[in-house]
PDB file of N, CA and C in Angstrom:
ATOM      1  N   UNK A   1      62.692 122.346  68.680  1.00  0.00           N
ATOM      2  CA  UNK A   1      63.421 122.773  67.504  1.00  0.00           C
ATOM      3  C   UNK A   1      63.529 124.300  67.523  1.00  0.00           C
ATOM      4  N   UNK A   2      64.505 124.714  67.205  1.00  0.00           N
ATOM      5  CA  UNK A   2      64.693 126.077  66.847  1.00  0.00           C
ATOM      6  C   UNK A   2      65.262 126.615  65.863  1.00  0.00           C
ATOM      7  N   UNK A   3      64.236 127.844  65.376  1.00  0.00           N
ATOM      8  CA  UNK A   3      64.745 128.195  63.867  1.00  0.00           C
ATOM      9  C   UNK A   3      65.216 129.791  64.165  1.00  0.00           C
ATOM     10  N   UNK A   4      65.957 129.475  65.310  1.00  0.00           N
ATOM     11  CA  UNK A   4      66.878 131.057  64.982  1.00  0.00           C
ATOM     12  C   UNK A   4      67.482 131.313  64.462  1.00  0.00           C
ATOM     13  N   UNK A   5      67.585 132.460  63.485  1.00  0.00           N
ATOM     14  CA  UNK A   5      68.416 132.791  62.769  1.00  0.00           C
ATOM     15  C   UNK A   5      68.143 132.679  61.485  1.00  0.00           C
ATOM     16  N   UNK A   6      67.007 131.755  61.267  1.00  0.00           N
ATOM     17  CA  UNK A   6      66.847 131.156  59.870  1.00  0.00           C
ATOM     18  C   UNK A   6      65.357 132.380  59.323  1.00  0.00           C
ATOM     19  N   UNK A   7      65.155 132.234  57.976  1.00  0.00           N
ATOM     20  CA  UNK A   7      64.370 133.146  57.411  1.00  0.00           C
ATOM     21  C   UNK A   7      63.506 131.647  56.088  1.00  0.00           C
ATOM     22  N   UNK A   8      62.299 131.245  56.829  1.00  0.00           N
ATOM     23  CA  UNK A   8      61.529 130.490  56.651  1.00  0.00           C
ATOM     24  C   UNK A   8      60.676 130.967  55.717  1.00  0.00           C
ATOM     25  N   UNK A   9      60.690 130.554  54.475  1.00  0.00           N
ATOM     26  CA  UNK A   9      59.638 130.763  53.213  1.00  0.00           C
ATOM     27  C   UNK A   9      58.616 130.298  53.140  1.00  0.00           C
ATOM     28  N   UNK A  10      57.239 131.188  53.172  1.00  0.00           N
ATOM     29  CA  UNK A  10      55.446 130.387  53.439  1.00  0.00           C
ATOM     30  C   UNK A  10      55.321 131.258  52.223  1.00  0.00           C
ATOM     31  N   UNK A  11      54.485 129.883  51.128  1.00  0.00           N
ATOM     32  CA  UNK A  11      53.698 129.611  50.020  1.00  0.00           C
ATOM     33  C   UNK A  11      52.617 129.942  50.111  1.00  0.00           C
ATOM     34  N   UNK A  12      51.882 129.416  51.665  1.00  0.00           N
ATOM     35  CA  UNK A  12      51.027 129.281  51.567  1.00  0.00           C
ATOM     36  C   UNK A  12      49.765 130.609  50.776  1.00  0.00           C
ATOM     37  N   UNK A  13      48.443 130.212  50.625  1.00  0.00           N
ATOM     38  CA  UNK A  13      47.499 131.589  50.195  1.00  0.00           C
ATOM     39  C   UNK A  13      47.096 132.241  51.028  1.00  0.00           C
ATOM     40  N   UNK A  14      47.202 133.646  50.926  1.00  0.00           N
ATOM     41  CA  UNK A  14      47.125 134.749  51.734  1.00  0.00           C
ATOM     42  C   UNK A  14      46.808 134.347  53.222  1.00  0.00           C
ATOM     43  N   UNK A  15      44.968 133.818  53.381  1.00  0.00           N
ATOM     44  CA  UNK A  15      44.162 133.769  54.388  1.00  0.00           C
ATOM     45  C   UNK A  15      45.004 132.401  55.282  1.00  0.00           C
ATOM     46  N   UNK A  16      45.934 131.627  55.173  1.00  0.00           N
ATOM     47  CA  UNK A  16      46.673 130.708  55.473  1.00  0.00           C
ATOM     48  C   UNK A  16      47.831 130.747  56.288  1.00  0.00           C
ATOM     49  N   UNK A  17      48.827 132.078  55.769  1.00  0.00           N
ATOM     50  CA  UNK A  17      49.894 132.429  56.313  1.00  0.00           C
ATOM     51  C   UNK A  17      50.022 133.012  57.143  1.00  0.00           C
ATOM     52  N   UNK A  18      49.355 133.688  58.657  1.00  0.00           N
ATOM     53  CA  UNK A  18      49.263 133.470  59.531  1.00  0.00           C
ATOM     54  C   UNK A  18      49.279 132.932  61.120  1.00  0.00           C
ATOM     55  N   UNK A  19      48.769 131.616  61.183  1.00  0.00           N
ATOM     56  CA  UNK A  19      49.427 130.747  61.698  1.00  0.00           C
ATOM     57  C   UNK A  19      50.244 130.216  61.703  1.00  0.00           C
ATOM     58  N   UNK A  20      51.126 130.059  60.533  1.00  0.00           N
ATOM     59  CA  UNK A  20      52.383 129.427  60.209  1.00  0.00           C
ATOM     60  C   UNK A  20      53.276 130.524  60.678  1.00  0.00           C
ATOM     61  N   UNK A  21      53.218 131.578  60.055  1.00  0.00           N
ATOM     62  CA  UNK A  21      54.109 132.625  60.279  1.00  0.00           C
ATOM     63  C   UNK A  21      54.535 132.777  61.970  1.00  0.00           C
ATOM     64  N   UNK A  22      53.223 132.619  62.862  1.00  0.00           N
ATOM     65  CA  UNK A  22      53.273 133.034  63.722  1.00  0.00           C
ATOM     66  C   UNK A  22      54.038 131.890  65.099  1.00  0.00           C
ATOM     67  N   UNK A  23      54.156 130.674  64.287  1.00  0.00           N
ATOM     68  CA  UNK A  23      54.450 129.400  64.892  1.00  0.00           C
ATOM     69  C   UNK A  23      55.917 129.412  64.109  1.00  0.00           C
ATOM     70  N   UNK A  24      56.391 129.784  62.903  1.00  0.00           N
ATOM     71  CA  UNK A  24      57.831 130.481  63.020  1.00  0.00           C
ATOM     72  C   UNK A  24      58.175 131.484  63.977  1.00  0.00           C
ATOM     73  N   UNK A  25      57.688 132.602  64.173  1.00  0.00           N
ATOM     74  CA  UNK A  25      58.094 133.324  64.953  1.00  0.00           C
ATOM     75  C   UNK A  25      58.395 132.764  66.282  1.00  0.00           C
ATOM     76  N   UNK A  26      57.362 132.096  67.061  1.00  0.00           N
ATOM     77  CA  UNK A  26      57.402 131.346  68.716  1.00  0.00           C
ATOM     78  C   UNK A  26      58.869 130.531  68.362  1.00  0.00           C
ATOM     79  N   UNK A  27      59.373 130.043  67.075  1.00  0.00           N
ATOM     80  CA  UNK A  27      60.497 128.992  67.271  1.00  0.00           C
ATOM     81  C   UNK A  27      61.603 130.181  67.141  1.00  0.00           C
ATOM     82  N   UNK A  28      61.510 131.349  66.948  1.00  0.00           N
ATOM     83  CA  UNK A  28      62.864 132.367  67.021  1.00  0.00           C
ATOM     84  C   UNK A  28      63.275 132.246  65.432  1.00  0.00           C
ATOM     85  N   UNK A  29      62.418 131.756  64.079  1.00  0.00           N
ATOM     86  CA  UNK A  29      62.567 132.104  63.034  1.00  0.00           C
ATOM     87  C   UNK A  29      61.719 133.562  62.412  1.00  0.00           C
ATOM     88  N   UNK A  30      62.469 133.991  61.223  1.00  0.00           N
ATOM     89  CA  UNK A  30      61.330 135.050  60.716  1.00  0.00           C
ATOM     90  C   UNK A  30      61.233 134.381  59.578  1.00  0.00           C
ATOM     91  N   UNK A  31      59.751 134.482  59.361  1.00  0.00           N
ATOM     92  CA  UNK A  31      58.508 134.461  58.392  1.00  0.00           C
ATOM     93  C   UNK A  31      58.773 135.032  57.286  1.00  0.00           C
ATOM     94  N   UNK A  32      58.607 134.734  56.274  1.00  0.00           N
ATOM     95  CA  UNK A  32      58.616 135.471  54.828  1.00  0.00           C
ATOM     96  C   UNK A  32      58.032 134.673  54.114  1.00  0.00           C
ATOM     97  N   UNK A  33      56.652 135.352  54.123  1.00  0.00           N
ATOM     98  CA  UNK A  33      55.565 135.671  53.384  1.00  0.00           C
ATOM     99  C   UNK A  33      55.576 135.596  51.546  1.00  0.00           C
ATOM    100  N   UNK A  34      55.422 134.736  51.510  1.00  0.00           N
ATOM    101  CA  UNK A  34      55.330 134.747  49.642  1.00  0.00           C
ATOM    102  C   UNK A  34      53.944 133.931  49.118  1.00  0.00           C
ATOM    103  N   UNK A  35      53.074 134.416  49.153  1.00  0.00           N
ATOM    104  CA  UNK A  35      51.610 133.467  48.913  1.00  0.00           C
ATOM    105  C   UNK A  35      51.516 133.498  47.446  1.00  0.00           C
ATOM    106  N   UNK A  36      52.418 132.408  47.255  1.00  0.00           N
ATOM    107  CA  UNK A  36      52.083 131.706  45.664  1.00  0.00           C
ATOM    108  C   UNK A  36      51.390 130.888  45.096  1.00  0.00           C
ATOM    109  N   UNK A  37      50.591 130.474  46.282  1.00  0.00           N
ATOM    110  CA  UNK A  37      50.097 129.427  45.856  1.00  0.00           C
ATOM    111  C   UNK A  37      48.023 130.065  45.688  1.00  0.00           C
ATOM    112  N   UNK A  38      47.135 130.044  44.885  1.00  0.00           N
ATOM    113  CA  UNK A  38      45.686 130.032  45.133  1.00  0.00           C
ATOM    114  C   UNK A  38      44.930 128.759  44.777  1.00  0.00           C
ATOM    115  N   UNK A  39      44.270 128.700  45.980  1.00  0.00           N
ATOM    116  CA  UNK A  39      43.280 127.581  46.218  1.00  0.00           C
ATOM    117  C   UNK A  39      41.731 128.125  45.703  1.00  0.00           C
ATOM    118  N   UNK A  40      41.416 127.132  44.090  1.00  0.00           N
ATOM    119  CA  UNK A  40      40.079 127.333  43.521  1.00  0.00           C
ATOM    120  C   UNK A  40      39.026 125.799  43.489  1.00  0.00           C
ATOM    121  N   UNK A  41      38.332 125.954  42.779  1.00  0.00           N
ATOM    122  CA  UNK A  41      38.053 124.573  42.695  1.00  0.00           C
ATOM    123  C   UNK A  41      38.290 123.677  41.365  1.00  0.00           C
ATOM    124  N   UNK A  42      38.312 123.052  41.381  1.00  0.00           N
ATOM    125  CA  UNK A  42      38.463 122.194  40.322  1.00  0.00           C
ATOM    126  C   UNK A  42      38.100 122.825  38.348  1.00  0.00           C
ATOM    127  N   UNK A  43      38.775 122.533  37.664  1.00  0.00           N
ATOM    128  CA  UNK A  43      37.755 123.387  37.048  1.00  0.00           C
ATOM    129  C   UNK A  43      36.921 122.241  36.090  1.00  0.00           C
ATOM    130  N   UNK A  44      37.672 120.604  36.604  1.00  0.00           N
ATOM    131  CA  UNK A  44      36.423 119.641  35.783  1.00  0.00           C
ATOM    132  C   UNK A  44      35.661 119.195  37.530  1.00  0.00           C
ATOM    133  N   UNK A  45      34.835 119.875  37.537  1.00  0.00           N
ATOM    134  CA  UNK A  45      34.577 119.264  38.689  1.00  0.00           C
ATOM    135  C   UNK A  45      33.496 117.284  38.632  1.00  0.00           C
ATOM    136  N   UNK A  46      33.327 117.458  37.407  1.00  0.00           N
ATOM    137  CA  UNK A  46      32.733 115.953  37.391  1.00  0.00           C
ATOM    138  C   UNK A  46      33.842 114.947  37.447  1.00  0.00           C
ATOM    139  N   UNK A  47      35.045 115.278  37.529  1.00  0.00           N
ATOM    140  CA  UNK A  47      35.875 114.604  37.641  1.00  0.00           C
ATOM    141  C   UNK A  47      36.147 113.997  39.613  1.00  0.00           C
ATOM    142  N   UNK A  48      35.937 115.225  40.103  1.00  0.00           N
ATOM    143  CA  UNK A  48      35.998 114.974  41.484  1.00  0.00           C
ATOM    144  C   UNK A  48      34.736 114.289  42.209  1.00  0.00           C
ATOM    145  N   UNK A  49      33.526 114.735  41.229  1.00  0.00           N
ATOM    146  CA  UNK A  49      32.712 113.777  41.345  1.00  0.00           C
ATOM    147  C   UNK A  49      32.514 112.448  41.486  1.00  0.00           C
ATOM    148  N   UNK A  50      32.885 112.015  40.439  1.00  0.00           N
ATOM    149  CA  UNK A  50      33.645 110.631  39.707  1.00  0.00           C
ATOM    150  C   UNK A  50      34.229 109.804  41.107  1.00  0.00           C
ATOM    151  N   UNK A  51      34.730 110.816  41.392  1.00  0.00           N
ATOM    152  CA  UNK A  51      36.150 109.923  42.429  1.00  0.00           C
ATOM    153  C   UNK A  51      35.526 109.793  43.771  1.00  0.00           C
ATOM    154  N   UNK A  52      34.514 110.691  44.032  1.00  0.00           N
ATOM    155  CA  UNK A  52      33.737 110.499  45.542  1.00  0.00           C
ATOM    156  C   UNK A  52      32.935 109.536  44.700  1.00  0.00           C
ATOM    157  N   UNK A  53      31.965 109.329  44.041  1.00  0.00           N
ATOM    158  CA  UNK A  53      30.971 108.013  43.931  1.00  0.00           C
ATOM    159  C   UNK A  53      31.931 106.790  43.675  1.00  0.00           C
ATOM    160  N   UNK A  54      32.872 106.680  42.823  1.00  0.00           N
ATOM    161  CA  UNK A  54      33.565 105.477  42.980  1.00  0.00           C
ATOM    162  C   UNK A  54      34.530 105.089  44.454  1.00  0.00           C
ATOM    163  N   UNK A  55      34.772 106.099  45.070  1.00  0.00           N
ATOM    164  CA  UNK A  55      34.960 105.876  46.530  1.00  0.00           C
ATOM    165  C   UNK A  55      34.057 105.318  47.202  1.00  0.00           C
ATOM    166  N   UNK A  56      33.139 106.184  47.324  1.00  0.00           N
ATOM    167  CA  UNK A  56      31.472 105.461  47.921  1.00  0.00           C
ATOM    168  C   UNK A  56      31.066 103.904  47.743  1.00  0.00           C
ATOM    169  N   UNK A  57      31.467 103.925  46.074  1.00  0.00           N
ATOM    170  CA  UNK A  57      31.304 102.261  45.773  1.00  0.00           C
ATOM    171  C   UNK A  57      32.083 101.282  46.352  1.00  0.00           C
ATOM    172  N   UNK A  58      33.425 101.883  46.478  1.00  0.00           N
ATOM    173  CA  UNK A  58      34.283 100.746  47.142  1.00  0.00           C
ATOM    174  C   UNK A  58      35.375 100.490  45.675  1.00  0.00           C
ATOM    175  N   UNK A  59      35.360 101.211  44.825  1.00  0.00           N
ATOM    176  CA  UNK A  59      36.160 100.938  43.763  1.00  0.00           C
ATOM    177  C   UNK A  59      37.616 101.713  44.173  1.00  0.00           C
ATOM    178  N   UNK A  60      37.589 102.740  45.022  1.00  0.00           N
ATOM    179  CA  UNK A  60      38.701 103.078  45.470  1.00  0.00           C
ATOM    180  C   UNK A  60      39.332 102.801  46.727  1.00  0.00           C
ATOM    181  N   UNK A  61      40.409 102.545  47.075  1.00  0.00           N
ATOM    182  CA  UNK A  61      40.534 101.976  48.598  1.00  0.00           C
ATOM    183  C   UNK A  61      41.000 102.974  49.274  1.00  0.00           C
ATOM    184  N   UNK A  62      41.987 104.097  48.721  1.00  0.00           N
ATOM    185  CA  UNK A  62      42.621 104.662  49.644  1.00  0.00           C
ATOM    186  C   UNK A  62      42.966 106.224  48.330  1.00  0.00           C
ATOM    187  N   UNK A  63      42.679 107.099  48.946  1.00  0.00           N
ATOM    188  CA  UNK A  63      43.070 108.601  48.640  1.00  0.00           C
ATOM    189  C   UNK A  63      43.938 109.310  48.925  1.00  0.00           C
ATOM    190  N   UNK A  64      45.202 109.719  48.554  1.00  0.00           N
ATOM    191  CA  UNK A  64      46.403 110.803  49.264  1.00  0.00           C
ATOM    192  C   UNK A  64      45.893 112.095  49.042  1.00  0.00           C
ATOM    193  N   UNK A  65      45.624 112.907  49.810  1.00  0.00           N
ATOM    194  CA  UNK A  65      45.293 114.036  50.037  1.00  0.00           C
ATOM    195  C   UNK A  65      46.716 115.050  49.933  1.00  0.00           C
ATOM    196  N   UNK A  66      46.848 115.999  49.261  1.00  0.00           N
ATOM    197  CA  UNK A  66      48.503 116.392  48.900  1.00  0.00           C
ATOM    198  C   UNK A  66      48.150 118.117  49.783  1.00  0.00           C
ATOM    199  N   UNK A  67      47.151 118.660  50.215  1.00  0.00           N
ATOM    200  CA  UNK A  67      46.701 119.158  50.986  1.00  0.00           C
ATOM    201  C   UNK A  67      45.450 118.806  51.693  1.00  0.00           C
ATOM    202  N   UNK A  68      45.234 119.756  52.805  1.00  0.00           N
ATOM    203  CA  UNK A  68      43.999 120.041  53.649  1.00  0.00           C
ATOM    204  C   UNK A  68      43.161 120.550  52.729  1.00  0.00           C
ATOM    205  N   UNK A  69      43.812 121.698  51.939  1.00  0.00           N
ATOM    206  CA  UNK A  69      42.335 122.377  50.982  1.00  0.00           C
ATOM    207  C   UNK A  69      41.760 121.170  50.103  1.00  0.00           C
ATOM    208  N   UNK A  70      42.792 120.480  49.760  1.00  0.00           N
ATOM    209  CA  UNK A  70      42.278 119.414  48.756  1.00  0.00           C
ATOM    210  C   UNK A  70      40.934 118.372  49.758  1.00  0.00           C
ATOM    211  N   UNK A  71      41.301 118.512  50.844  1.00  0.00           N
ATOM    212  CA  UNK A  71      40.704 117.692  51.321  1.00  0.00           C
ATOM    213  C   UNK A  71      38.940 117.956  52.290  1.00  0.00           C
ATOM    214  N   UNK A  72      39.325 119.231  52.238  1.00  0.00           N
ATOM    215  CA  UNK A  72      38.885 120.606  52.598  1.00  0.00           C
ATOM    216  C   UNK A  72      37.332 120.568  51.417  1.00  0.00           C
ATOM    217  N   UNK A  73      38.118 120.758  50.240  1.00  0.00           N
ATOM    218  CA  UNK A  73      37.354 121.139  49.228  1.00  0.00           C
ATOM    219  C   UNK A  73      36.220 119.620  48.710  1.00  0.00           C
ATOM    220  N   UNK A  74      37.377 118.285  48.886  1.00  0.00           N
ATOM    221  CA  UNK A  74      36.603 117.198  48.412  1.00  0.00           C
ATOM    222  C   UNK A  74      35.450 116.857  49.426  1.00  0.00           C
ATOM    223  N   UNK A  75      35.203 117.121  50.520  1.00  0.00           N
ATOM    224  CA  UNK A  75      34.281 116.943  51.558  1.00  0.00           C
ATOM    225  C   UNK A  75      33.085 117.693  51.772  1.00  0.00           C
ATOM    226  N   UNK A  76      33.541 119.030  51.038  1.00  0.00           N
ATOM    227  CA  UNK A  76      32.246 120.119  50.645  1.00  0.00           C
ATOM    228  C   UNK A  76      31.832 119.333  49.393  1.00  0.00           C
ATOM    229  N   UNK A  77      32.249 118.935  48.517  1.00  0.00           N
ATOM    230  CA  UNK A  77      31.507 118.658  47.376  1.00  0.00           C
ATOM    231  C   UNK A  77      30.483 117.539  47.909  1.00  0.00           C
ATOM    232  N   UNK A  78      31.672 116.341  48.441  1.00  0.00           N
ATOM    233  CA  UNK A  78      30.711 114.840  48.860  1.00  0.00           C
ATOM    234  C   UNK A  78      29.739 115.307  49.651  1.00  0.00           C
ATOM    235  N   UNK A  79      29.418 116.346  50.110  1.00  0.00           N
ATOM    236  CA  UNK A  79      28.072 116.885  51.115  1.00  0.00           C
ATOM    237  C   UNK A  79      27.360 117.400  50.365  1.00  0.00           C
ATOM    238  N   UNK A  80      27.593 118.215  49.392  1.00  0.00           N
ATOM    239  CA  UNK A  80      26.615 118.550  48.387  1.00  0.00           C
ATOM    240  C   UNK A  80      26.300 117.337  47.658  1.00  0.00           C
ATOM    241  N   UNK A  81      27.013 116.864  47.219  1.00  0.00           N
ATOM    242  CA  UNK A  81      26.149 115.189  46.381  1.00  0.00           C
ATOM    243  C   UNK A  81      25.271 114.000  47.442  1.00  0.00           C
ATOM    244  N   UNK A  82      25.895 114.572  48.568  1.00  0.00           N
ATOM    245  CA  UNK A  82      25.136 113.523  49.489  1.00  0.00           C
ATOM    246  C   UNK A  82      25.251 112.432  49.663  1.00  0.00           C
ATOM    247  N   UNK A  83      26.925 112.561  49.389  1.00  0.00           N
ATOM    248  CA  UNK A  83      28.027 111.406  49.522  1.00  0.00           C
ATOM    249  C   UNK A  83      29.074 111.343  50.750  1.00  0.00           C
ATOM    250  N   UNK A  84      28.323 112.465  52.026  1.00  0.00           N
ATOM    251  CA  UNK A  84      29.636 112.447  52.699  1.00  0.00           C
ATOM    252  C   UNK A  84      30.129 111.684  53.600  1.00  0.00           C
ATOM    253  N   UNK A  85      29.162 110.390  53.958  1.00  0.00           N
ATOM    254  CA  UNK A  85      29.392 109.160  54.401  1.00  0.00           C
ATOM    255  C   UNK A  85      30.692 108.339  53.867  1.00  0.00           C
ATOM    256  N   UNK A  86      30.732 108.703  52.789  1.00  0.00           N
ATOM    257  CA  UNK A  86      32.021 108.171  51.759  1.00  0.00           C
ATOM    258  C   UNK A  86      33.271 108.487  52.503  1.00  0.00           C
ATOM    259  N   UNK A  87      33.355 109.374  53.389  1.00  0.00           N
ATOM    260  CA  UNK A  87      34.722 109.455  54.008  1.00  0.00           C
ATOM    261  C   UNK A  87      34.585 109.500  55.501  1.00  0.00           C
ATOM    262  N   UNK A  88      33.846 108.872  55.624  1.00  0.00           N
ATOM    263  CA  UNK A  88      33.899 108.499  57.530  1.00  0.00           C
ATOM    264  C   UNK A  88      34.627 107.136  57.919  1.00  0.00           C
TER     265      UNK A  88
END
């Protein structure tokens, strides 16, 4: 694929845009940088709790992950609860 000529918009947060940028560039697009997006944690985090132990139980079957950070972030928690068997 080639994105010559084209001027490719990254969301992504700061520490992110990088690699992307730089994997536009190899396709002959330019990069433009707009990091709108920040990745925090949760701010109910017993909620994400919730969802790794009822995973664990088997009450959930299947999770869409809408990012990596999301997924990123839910796997640090299940290791701190000592749930991270829950996603192997």
């Amino acid at each position: 694929m080639s994105l010559k000529g084209k001027v490719v918009a990254i969301v992504r947060p700061p520490d992110q845009v990088k690699e992307l940028s730089d994997a536009i560039e190899s396709l002959g697009g330019t990069p433009y940088e707009a990091p709108l997006i920040e990745v925090k944690p949760a701010k109910d985090q017993e909620s994400l709790i919730r969802l790794i132990k009822d995973t664990a139980s088997g009450r959930i079957d299947i999770i869409a992950f809408m990012s990596h950070n999301v997924l990123r972030h839910t796997l640090e928690v299940s290791k701190n609860e000592g749930l991270e068997r829950s996603f192997k």
